[in-house]
PDB file of N, CA and C in Angstrom:
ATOM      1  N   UNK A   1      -2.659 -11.236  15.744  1.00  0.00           N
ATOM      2  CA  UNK A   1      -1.561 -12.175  15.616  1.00  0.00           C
ATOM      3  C   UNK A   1      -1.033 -12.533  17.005  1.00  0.00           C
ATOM      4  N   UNK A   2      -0.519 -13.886  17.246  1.00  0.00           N
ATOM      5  CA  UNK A   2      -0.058 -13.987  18.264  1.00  0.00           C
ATOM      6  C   UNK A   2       1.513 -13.511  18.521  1.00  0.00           C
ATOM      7  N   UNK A   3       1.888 -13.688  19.508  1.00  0.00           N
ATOM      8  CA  UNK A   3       3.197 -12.693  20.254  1.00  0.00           C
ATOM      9  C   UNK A   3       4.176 -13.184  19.919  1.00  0.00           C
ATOM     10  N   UNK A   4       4.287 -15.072  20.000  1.00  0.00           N
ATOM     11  CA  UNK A   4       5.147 -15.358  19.755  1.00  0.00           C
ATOM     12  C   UNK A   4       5.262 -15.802  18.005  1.00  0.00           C
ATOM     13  N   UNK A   5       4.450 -15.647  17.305  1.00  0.00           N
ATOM     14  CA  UNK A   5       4.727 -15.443  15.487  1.00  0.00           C
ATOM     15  C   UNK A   5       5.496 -14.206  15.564  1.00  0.00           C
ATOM     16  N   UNK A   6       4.761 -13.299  16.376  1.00  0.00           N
ATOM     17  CA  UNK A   6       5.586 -11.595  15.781  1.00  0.00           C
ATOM     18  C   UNK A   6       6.978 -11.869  16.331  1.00  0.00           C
ATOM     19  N   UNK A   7       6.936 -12.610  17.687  1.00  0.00           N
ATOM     20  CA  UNK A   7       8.796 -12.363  18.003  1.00  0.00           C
ATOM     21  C   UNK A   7       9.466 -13.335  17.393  1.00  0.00           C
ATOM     22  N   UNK A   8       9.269 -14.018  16.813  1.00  0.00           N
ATOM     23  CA  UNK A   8      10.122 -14.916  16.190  1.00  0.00           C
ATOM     24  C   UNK A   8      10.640 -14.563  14.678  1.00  0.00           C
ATOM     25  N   UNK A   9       9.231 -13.927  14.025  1.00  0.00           N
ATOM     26  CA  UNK A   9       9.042 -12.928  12.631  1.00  0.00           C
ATOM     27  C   UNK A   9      10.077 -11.839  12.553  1.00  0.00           C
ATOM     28  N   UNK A  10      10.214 -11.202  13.595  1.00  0.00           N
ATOM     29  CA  UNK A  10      11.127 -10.185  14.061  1.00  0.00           C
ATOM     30  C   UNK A  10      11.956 -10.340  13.920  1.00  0.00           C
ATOM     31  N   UNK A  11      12.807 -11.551  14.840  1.00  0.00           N
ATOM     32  CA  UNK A  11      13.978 -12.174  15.130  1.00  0.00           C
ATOM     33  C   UNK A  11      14.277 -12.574  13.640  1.00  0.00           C
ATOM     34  N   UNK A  12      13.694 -12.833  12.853  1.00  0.00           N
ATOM     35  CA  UNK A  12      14.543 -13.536  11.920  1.00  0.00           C
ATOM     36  C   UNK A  12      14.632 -12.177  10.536  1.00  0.00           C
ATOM     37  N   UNK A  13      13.771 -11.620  10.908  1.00  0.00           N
ATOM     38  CA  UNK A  13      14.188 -10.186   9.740  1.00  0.00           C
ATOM     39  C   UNK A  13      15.429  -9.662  10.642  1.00  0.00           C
ATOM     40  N   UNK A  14      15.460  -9.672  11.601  1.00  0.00           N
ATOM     41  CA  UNK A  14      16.860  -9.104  12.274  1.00  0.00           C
ATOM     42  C   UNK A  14      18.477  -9.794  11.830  1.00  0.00           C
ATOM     43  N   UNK A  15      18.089 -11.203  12.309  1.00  0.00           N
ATOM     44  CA  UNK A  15      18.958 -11.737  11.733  1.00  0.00           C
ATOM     45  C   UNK A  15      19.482 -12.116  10.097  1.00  0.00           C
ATOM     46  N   UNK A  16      18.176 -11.578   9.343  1.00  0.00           N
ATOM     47  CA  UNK A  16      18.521 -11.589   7.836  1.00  0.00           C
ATOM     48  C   UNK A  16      19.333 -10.398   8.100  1.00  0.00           C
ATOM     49  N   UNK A  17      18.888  -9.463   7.929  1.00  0.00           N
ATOM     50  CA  UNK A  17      19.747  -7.744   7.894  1.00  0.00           C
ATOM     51  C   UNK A  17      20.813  -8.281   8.334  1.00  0.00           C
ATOM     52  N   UNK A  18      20.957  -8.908   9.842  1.00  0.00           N
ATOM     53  CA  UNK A  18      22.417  -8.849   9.782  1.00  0.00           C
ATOM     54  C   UNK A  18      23.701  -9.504   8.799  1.00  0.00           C
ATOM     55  N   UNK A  19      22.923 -10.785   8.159  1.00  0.00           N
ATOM     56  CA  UNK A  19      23.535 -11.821   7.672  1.00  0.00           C
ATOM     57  C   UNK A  19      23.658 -11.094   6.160  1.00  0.00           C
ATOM     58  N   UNK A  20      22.637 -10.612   5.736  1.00  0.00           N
ATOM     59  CA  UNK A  20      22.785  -9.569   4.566  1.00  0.00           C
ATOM     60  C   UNK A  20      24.147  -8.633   4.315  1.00  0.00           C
ATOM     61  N   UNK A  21      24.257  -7.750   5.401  1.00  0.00           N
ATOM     62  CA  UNK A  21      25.539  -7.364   5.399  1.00  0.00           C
ATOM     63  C   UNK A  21      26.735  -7.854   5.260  1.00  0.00           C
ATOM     64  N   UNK A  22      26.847  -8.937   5.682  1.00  0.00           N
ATOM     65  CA  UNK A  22      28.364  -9.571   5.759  1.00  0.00           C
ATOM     66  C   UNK A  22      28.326 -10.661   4.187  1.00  0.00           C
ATOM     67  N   UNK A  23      27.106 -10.939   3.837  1.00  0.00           N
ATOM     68  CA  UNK A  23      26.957 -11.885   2.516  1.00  0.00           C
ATOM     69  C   UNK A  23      25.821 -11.369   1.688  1.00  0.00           C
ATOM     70  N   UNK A  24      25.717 -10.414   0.644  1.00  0.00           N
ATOM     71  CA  UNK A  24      24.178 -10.258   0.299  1.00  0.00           C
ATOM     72  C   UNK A  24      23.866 -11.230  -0.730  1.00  0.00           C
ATOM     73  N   UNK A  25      24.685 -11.844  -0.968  1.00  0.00           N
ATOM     74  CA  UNK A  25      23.800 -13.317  -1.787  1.00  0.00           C
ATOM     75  C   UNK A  25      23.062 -14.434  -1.139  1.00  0.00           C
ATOM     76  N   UNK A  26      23.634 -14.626   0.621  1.00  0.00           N
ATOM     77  CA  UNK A  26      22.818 -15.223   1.177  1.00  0.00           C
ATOM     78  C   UNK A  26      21.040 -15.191   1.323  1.00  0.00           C
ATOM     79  N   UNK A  27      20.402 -16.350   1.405  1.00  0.00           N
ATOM     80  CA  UNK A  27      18.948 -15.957   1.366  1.00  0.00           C
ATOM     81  C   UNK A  27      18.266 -17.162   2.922  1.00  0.00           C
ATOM     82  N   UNK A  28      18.320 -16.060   3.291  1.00  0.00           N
ATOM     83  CA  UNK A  28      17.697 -16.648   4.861  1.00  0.00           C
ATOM     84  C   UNK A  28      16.342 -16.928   5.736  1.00  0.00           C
ATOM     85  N   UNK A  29      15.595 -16.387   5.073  1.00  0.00           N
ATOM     86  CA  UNK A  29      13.484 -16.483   5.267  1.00  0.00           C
ATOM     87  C   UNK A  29      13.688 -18.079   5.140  1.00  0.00           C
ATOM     88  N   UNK A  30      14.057 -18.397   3.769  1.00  0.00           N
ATOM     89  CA  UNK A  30      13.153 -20.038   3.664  1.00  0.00           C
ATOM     90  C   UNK A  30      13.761 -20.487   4.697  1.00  0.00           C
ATOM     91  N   UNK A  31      14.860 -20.374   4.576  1.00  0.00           N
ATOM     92  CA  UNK A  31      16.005 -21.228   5.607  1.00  0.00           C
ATOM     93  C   UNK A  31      15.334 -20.819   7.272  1.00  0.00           C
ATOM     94  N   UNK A  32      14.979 -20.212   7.391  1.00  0.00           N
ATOM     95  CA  UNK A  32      14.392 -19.968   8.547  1.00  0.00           C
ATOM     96  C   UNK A  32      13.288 -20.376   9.087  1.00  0.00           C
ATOM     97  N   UNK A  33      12.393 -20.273   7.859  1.00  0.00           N
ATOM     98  CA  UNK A  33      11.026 -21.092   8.124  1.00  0.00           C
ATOM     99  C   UNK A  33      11.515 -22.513   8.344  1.00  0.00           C
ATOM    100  N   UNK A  34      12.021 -23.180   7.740  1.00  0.00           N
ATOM    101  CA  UNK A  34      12.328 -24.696   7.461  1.00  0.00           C
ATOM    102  C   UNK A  34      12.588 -24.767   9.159  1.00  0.00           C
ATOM    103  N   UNK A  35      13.034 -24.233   9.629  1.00  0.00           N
ATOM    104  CA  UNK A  35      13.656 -24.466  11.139  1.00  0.00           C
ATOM    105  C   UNK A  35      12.527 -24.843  12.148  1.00  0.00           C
ATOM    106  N   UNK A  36      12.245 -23.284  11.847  1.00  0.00           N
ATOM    107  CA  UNK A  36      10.881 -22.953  12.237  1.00  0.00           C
ATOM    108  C   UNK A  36       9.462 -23.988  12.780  1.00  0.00           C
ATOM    109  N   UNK A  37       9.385 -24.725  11.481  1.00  0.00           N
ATOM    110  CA  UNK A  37       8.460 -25.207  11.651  1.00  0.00           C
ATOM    111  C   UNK A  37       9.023 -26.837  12.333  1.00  0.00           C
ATOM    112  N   UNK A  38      10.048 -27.267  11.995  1.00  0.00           N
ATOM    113  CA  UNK A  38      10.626 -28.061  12.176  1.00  0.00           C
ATOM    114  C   UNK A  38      10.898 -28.687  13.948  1.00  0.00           C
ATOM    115  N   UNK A  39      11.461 -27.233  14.143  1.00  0.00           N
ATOM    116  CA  UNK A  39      11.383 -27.480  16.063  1.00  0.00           C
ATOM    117  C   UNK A  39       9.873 -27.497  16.462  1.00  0.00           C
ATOM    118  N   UNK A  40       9.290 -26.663  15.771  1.00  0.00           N
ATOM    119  CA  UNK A  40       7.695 -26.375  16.724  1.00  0.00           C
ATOM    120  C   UNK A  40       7.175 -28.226  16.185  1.00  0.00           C
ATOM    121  N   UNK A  41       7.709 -28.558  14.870  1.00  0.00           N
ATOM    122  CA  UNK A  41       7.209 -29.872  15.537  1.00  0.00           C
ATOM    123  C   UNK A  41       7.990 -30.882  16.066  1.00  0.00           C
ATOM    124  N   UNK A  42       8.788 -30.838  16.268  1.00  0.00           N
ATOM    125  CA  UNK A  42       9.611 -31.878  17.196  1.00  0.00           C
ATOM    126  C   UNK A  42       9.695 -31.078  18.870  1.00  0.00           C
ATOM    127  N   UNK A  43       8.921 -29.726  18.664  1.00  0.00           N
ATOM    128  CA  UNK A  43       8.750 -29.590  20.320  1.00  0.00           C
ATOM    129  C   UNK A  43       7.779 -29.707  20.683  1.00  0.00           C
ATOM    130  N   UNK A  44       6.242 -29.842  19.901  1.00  0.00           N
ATOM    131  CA  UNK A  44       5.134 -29.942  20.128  1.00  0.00           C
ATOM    132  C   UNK A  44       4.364 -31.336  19.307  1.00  0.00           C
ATOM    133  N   UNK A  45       4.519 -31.692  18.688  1.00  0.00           N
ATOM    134  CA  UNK A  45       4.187 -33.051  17.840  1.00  0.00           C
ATOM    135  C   UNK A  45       3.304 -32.469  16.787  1.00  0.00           C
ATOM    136  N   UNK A  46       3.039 -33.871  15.960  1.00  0.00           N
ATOM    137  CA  UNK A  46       2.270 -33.655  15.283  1.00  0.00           C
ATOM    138  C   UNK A  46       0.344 -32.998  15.546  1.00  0.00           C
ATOM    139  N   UNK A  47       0.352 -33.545  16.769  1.00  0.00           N
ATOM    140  CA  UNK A  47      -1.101 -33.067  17.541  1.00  0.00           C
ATOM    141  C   UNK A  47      -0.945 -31.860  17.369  1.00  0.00           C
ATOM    142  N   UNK A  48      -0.089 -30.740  17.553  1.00  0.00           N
ATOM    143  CA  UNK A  48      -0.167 -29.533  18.015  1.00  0.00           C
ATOM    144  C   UNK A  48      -0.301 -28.968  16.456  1.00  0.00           C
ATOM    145  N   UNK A  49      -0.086 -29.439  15.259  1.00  0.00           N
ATOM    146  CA  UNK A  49       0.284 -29.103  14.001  1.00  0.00           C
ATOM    147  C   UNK A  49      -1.277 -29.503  13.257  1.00  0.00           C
ATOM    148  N   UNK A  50      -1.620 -30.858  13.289  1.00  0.00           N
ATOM    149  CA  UNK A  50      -2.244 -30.999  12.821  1.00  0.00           C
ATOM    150  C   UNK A  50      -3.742 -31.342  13.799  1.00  0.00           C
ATOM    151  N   UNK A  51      -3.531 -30.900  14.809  1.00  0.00           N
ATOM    152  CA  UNK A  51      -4.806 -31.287  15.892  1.00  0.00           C
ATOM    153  C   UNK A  51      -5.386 -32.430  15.846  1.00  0.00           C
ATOM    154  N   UNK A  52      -6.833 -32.491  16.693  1.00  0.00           N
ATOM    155  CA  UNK A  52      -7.302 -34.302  16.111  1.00  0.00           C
ATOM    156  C   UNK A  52      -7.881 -34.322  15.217  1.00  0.00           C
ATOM    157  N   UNK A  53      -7.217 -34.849  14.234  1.00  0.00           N
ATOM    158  CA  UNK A  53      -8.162 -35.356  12.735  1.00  0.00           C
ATOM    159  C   UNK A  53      -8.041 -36.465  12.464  1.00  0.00           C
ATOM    160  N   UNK A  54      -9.282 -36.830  11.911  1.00  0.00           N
ATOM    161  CA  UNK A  54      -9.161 -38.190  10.959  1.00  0.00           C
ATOM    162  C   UNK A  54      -8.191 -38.259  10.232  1.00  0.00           C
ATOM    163  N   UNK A  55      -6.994 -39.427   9.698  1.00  0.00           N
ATOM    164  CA  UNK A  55      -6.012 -39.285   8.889  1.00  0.00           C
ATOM    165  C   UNK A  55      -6.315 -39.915   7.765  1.00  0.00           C
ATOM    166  N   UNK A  56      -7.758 -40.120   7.835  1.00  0.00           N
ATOM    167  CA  UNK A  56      -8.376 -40.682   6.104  1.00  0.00           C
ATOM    168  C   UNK A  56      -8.960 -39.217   5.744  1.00  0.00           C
ATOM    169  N   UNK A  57      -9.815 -39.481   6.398  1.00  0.00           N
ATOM    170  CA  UNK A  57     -10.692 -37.466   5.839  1.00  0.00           C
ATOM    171  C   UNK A  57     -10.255 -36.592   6.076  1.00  0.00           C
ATOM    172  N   UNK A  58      -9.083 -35.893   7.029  1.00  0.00           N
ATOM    173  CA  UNK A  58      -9.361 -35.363   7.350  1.00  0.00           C
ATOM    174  C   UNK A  58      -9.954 -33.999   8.437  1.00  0.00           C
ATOM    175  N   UNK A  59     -10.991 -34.807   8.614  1.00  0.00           N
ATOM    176  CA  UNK A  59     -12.624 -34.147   9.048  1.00  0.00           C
ATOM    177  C   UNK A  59     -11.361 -33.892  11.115  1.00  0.00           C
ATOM    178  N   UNK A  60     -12.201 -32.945  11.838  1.00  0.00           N
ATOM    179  CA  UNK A  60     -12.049 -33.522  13.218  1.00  0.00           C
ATOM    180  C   UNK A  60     -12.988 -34.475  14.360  1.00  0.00           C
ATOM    181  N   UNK A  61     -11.777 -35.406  14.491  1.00  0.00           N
ATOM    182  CA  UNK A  61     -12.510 -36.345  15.342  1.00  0.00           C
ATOM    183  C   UNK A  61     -13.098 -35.541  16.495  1.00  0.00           C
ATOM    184  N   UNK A  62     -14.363 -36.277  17.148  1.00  0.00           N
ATOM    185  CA  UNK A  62     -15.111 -35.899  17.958  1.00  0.00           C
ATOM    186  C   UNK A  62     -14.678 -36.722  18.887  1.00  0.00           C
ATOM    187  N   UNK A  63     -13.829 -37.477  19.362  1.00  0.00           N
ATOM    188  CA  UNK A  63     -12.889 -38.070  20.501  1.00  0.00           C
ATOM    189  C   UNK A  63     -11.734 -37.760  20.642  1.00  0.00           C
ATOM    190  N   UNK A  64     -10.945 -38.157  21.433  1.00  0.00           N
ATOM    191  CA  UNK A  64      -9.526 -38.488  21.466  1.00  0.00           C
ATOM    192  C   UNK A  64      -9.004 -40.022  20.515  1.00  0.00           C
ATOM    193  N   UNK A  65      -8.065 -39.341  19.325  1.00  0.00           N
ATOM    194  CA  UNK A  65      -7.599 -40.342  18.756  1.00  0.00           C
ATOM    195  C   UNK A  65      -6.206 -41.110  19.248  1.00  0.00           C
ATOM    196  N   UNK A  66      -6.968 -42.376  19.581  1.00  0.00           N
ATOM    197  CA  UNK A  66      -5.975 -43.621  20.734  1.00  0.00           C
ATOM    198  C   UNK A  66      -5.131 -43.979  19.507  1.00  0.00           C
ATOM    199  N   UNK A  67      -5.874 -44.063  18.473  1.00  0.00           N
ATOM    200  CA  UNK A  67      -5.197 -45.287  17.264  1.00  0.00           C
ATOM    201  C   UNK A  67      -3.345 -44.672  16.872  1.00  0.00           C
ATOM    202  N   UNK A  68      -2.645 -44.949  17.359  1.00  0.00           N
ATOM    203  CA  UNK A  68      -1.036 -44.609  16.774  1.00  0.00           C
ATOM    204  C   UNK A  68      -0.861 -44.550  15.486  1.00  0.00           C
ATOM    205  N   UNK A  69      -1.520 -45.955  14.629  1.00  0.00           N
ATOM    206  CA  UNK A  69      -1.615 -46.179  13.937  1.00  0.00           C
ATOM    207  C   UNK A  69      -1.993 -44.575  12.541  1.00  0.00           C
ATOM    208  N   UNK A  70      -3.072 -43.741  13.209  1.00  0.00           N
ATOM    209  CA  UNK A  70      -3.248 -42.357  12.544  1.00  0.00           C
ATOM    210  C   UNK A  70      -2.184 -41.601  12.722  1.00  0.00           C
ATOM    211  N   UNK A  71      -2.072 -41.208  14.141  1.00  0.00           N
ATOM    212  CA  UNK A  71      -0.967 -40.500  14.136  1.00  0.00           C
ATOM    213  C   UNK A  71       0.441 -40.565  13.426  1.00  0.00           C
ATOM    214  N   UNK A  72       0.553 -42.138  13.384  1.00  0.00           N
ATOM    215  CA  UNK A  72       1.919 -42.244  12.517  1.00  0.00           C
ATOM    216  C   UNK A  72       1.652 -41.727  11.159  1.00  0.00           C
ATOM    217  N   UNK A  73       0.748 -41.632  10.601  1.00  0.00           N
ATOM    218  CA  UNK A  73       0.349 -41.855   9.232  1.00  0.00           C
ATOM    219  C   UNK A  73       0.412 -40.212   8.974  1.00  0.00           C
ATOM    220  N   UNK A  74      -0.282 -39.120   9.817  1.00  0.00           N
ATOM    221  CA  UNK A  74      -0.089 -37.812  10.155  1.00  0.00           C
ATOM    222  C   UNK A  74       0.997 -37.518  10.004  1.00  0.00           C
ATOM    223  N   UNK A  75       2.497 -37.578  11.068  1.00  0.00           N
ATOM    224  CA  UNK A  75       3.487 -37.948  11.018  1.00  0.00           C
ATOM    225  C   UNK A  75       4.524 -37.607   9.955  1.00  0.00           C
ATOM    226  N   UNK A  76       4.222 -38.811   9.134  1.00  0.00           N
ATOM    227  CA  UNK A  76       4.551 -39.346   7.939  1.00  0.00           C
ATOM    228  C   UNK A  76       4.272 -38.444   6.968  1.00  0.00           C
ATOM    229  N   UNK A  77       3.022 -38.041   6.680  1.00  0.00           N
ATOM    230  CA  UNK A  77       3.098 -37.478   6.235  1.00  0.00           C
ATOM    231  C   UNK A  77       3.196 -36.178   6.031  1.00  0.00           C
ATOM    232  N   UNK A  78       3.440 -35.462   7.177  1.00  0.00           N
ATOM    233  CA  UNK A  78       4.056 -34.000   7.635  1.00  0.00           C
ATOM    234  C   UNK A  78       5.747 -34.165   6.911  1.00  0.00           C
ATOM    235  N   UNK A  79       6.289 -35.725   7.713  1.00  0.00           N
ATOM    236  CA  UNK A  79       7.494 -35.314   6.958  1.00  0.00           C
ATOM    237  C   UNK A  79       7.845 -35.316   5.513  1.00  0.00           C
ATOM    238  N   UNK A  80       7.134 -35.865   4.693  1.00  0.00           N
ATOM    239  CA  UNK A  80       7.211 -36.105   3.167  1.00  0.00           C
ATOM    240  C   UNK A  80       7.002 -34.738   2.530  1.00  0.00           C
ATOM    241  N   UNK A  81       5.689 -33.682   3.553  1.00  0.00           N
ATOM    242  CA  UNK A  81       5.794 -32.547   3.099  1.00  0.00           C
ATOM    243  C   UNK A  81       6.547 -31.562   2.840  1.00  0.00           C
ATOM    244  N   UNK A  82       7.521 -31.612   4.593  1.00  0.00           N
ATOM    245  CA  UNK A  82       8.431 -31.380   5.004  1.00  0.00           C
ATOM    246  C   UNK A  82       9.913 -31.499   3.705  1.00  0.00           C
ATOM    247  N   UNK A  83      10.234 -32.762   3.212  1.00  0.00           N
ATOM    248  CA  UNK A  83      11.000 -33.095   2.264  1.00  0.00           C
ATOM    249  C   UNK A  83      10.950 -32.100   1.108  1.00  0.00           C
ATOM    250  N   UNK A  84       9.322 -32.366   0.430  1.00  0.00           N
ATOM    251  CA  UNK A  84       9.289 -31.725  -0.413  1.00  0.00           C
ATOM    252  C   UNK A  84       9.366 -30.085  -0.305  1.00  0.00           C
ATOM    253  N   UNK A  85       8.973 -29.425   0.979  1.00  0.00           N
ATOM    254  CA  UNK A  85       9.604 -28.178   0.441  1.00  0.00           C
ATOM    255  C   UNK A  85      10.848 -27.857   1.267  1.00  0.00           C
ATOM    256  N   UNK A  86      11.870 -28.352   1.540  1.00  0.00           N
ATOM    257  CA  UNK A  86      13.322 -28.638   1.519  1.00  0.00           C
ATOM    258  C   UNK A  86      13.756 -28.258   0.183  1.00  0.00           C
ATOM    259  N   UNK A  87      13.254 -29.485  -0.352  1.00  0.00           N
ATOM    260  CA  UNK A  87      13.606 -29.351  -2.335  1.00  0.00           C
ATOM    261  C   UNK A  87      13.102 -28.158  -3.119  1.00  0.00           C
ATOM    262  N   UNK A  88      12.196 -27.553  -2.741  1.00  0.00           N
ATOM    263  CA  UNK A  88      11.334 -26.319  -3.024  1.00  0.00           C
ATOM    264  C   UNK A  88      12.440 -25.274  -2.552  1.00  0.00           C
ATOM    265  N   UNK A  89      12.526 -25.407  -1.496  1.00  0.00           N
ATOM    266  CA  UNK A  89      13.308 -24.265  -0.904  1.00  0.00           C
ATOM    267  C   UNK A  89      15.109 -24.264  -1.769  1.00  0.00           C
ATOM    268  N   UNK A  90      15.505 -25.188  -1.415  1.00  0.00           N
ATOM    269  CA  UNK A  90      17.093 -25.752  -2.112  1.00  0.00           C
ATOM    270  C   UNK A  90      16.768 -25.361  -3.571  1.00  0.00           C
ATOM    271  N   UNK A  91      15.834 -25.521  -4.597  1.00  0.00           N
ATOM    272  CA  UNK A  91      15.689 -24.564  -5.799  1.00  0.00           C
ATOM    273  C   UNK A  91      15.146 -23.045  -5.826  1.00  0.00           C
ATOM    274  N   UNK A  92      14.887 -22.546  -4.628  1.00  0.00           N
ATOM    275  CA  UNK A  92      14.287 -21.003  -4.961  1.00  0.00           C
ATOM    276  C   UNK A  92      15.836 -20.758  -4.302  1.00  0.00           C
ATOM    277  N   UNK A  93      16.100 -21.120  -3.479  1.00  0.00           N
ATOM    278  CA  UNK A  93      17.584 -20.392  -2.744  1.00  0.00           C
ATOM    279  C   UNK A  93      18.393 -20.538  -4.186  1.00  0.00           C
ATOM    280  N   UNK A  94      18.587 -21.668  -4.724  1.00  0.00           N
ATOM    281  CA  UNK A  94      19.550 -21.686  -6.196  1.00  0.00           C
ATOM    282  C   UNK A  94      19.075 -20.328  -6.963  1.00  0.00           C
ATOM    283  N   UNK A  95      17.779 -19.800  -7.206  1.00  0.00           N
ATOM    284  CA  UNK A  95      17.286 -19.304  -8.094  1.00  0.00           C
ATOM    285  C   UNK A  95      17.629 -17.499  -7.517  1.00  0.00           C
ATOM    286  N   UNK A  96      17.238 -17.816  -6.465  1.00  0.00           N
ATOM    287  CA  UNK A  96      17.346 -16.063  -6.035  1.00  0.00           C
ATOM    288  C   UNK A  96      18.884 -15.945  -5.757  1.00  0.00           C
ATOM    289  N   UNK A  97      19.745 -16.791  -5.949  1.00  0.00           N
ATOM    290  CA  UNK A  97      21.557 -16.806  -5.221  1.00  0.00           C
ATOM    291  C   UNK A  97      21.757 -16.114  -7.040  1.00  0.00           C
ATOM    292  N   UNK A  98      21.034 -16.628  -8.336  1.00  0.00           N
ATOM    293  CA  UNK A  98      21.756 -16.425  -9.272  1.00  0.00           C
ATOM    294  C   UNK A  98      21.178 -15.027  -9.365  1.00  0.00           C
ATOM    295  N   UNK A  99      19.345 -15.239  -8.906  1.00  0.00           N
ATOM    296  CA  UNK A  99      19.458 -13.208  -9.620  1.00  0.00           C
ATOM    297  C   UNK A  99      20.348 -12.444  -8.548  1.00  0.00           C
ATOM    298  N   UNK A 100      20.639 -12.723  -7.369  1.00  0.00           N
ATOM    299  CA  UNK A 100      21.599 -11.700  -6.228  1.00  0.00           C
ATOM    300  C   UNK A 100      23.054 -11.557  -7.397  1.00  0.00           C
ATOM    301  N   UNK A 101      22.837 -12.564  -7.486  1.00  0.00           N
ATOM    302  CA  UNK A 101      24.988 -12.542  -8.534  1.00  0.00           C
ATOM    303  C   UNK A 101      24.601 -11.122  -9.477  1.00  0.00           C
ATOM    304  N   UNK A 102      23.315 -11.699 -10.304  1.00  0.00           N
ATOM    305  CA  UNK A 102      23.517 -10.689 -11.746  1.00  0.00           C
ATOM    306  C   UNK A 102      23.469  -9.417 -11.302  1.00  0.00           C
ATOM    307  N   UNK A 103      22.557  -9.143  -9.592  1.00  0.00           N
ATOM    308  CA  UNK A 103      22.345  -7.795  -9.668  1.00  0.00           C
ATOM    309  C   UNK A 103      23.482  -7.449  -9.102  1.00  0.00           C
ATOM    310  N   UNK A 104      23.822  -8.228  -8.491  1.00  0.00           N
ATOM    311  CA  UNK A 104      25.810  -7.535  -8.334  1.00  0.00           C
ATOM    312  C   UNK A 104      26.636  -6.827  -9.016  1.00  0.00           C
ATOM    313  N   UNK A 105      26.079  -7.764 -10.068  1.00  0.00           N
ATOM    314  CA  UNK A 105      27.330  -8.090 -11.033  1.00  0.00           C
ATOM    315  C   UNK A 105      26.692  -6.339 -12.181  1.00  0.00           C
ATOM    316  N   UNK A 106      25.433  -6.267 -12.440  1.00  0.00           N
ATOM    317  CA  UNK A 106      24.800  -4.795 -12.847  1.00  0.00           C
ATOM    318  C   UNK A 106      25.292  -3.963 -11.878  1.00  0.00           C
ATOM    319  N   UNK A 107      25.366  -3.777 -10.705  1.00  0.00           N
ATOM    320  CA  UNK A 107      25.397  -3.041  -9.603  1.00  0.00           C
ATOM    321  C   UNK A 107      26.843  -2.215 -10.432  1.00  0.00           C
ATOM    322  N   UNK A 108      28.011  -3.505 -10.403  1.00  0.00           N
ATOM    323  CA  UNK A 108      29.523  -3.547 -10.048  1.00  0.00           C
ATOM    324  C   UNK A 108      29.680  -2.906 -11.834  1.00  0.00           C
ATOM    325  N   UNK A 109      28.769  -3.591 -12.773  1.00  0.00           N
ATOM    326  CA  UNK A 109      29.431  -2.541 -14.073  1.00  0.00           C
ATOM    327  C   UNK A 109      28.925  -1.388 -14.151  1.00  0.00           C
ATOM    328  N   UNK A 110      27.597  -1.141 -13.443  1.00  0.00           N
ATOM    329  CA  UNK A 110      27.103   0.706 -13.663  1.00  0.00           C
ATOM    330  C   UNK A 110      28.343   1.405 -12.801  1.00  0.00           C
ATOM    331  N   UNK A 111      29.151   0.869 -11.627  1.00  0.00           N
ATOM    332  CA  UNK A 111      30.211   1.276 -10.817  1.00  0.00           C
ATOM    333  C   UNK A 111      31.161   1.698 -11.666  1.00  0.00           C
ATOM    334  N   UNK A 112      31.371   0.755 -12.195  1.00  0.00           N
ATOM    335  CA  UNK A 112      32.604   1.205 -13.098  1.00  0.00           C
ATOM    336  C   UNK A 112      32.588   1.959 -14.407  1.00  0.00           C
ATOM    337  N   UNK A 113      31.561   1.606 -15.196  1.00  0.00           N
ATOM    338  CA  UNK A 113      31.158   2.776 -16.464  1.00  0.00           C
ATOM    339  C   UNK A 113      31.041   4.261 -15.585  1.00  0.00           C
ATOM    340  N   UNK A 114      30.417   4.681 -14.503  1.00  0.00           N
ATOM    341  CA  UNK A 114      30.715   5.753 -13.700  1.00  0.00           C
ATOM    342  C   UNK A 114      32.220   6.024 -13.360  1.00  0.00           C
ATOM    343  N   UNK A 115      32.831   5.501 -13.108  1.00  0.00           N
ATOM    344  CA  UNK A 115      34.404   5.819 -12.832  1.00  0.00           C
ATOM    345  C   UNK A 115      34.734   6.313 -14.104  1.00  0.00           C
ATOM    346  N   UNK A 116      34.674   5.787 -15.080  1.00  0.00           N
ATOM    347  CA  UNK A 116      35.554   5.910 -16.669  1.00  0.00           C
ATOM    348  C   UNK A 116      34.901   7.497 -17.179  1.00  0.00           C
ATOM    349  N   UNK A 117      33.557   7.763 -16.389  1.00  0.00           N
ATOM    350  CA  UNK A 117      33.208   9.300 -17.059  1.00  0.00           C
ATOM    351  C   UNK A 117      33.645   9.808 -16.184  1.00  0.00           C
TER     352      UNK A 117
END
């Protein structure tokens, strides 16, 4: 693996634990990836993401692709992907926020049926 996946991998289990403590319903991985990938492509482009490929096949070009015209289309469609798991993510965060509640909420009545014995 490279050095900088592990330190960044790191960094963000660190910063879950911490954020865990002060909120444990918060859910911070997706939210992190989303970032994640987000700067590496607005700091590196789409070239660095999707290298040179054909944006009909595919396949990798055996030149340097001049045409903008692909690249936009690359682009484009990184961000539509991008969108869609936004929306992916915005329903698993809904989904794991409600099981964090219930197991609270189990946590907080085994708490208290223990007090009453």
């Amino acid at each position: 693996m490279q050095a900088g996946f592990i330190s960044i991998a790191l960094g963000v289990k660190v910063v879950e634990g911490s954020v865990l403590q002060v909120d444990p319903l918060c859910v911070v991985a997706p939210r992190a990836k989303a970032v994640v990938v987000r700067e590496h492509m607005r700091r590196k482009g789409a070239a660095a993401i999707f290298g040179n490929r054909d944006p009909t096949t595919g396949h990798l070009n055996s030149g340097l692709n001049k045409d903008k015209a692909g690249e936009d289309a690359l682009i484009q469609a990184a961000r539509d992907r991008a969108s869609a798991l936004e929306a992916e993510l915005a329903q698993t965060e809904a989904t794991l926020r409600e099981e964090q509640r219930q197991i609270l909420k189990e946590r907080a009545a085994a708490a208290e049926a223990k007090k009453r014995r």
